[in-house]
Protein backbone atom coordinates (compact mmCIF):
# COMPACT_ATOMS: atom_id res chain seq x y z
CA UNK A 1 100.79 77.15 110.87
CA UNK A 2 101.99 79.21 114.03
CA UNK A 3 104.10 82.30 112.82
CA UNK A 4 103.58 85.60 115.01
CA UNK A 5 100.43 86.61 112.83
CA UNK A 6 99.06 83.66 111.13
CA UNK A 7 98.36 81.32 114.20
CA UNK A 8 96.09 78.79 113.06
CA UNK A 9 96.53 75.63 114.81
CA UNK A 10 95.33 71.98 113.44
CA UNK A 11 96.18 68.51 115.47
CA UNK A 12 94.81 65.41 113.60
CA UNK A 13 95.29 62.06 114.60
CA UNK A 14 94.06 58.83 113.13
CA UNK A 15 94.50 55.00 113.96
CA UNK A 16 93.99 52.17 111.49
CA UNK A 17 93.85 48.46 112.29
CA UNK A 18 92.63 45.08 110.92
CA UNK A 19 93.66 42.71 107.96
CA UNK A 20 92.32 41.57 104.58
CA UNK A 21 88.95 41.32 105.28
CA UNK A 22 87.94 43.45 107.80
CA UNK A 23 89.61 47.01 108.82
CA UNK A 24 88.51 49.72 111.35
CA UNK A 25 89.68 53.61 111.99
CA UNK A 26 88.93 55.67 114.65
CA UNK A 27 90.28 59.48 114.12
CA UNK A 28 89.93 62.73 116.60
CA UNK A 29 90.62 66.32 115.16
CA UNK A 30 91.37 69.63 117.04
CA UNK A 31 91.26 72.69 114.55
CA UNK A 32 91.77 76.08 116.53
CA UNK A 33 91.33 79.08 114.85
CA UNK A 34 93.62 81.88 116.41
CA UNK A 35 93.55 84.33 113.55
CA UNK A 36 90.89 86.64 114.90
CA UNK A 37 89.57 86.53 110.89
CA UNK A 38 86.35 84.57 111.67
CA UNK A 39 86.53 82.65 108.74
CA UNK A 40 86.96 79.68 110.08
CA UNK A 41 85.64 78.29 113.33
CA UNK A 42 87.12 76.47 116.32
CA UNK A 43 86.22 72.66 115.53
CA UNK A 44 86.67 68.69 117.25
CA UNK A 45 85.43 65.72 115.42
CA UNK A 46 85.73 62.33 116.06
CA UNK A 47 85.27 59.68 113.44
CA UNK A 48 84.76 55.93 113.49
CA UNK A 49 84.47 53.37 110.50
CA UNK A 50 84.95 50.30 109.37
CA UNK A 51 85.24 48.33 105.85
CA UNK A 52 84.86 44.96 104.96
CA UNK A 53 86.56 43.30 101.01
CA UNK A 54 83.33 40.74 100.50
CA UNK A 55 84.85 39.47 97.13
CA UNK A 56 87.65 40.67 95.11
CA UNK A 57 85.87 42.80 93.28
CA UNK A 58 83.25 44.20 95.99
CA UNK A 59 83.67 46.45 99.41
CA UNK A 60 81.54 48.15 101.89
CA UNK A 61 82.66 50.82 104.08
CA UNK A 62 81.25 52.73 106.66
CA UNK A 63 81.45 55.41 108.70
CA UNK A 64 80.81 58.51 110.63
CA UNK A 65 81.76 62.12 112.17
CA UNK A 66 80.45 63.59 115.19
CA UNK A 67 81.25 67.44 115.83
């Protein structure tokens, strides 16, 4: 959102890769907070994970998020 007032300002990108088995994501996130409100704060996070199908019926996933 970036009208004359309201000027809150979010960027998000996130990258996937792998095949059946085995996947992996890695994501970064830039959320700017122009409104001058204070609710909300100025935040970057970067996330990694990864999941792995063991059986048809059973996954494990993983992951985390640093600020």
């Amino acid at each position: 959102m970036d009208t004359r007032e309201l000027s809150t300002r979010r960027h998000e990108v996130t990258i996937r890769a792998g095949s059946a088995p085995i996947s992996v994501y890695a994501g970064y996130l830039d959320f700017a907070d122009r409104t001058g409100s204070g609710e909300f704060t100025n935040r970057r996070q970067v996330r990694f994970g990864a999941s792995s199908q063991i059986t048809e019926n059973w996954a494990v996933r993983g992951g985390t998020v640093i600020n």
